[in-house]
C-alpha atoms as a PDB file:
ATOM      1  CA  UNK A   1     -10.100   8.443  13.679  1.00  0.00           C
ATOM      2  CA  UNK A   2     -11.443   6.763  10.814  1.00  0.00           C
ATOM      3  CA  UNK A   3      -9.697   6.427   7.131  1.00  0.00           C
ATOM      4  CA  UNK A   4     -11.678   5.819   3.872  1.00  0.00           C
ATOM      5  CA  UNK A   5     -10.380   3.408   1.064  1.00  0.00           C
ATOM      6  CA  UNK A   6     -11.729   2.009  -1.795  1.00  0.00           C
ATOM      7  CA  UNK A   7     -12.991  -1.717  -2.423  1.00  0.00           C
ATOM      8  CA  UNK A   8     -10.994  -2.777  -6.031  1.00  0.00           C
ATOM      9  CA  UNK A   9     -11.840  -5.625  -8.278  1.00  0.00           C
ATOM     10  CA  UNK A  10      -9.994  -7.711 -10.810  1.00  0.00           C
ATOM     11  CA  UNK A  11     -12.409 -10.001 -12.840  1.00  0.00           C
ATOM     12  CA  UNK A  12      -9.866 -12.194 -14.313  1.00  0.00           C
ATOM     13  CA  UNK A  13     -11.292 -15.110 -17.101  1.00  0.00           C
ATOM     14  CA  UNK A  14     -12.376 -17.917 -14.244  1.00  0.00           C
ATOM     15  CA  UNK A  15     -11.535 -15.739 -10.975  1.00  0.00           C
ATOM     16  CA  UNK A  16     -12.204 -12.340  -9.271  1.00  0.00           C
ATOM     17  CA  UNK A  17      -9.373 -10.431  -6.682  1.00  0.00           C
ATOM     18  CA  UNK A  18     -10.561  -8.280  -4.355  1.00  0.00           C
ATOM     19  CA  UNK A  19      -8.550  -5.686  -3.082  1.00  0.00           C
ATOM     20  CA  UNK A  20      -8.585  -3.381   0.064  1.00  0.00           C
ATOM     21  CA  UNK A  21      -5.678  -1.287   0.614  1.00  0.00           C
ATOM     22  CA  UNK A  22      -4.302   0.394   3.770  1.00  0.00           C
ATOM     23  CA  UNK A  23      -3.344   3.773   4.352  1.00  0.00           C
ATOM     24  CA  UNK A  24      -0.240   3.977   4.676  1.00  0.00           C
ATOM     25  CA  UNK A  25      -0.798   6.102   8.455  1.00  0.00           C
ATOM     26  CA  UNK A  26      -2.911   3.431   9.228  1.00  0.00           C
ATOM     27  CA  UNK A  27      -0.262   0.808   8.583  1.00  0.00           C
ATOM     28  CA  UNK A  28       2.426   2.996  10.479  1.00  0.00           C
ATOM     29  CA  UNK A  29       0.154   3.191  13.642  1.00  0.00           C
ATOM     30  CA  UNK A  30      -0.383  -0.665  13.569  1.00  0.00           C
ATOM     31  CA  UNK A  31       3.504  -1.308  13.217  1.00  0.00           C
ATOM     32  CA  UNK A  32       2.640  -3.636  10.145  1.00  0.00           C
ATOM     33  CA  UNK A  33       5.824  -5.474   9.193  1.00  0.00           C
ATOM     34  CA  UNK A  34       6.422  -6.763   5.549  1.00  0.00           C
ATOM     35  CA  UNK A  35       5.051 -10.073   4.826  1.00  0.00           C
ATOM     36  CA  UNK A  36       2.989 -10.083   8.366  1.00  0.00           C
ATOM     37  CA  UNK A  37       0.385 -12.661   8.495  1.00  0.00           C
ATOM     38  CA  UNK A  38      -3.062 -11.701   9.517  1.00  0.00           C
ATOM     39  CA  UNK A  39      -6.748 -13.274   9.218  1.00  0.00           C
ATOM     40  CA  UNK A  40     -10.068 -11.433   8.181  1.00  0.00           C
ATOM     41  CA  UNK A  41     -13.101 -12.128  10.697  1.00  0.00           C
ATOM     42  CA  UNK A  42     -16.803 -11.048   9.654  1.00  0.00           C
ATOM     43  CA  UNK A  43     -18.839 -10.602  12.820  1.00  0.00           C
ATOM     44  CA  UNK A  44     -22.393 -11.840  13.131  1.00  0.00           C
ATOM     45  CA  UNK A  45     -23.221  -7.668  12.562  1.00  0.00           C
ATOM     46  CA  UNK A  46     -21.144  -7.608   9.905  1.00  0.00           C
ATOM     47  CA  UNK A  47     -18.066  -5.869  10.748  1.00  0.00           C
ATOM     48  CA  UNK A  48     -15.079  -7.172   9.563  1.00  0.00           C
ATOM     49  CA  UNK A  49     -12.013  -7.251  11.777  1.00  0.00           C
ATOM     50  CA  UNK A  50      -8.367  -7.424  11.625  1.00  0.00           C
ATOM     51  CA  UNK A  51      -6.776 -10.597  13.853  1.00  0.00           C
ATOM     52  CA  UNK A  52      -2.816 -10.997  13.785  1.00  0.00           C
ATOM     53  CA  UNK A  53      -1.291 -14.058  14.589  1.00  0.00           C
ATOM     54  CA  UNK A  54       1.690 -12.060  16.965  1.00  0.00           C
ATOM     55  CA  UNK A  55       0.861  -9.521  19.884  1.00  0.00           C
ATOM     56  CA  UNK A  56       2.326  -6.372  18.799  1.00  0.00           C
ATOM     57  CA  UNK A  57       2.909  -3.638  21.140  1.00  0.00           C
ATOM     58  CA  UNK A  58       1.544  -0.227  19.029  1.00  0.00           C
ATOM     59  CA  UNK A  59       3.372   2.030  21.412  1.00  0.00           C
ATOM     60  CA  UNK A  60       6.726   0.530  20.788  1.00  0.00           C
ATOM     61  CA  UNK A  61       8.450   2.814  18.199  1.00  0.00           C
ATOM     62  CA  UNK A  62       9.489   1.256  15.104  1.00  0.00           C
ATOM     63  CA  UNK A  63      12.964   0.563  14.761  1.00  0.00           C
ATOM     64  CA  UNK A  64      14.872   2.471  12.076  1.00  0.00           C
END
């Protein structure tokens, strides 16, 4: 299952801001928490992946 976003910029006087958001049922599935820390790796094809620093288990259900 795949889910399309768009790629935002912010040209600001001596700096740009990129900006990709996440779905919000994409974040759910992951079990992002607020303030989670995670790293962006570009692949030698290309792709760009998702690392996070903790081992999450994404069949654990959130706690309410």
């Amino acid at each position: 299952m795949g889910f399309k976003t768009k790629v935002q910029l912010i040209n600001r006087k001596q700096s740009q801001q990129w900006y990709i958001n996440f779905p919000s049922a994409c974040a759910q599935m992951m079990n992002f928490e607020k303030g989670e820390i995670v790293e962006w790796v570009i692949t030698d094809t290309g792709a760009l992946i998702l690392k996070r620093e903790k081992d999450v288990d994404l069949n654990e259900k959130k706690k309410a």
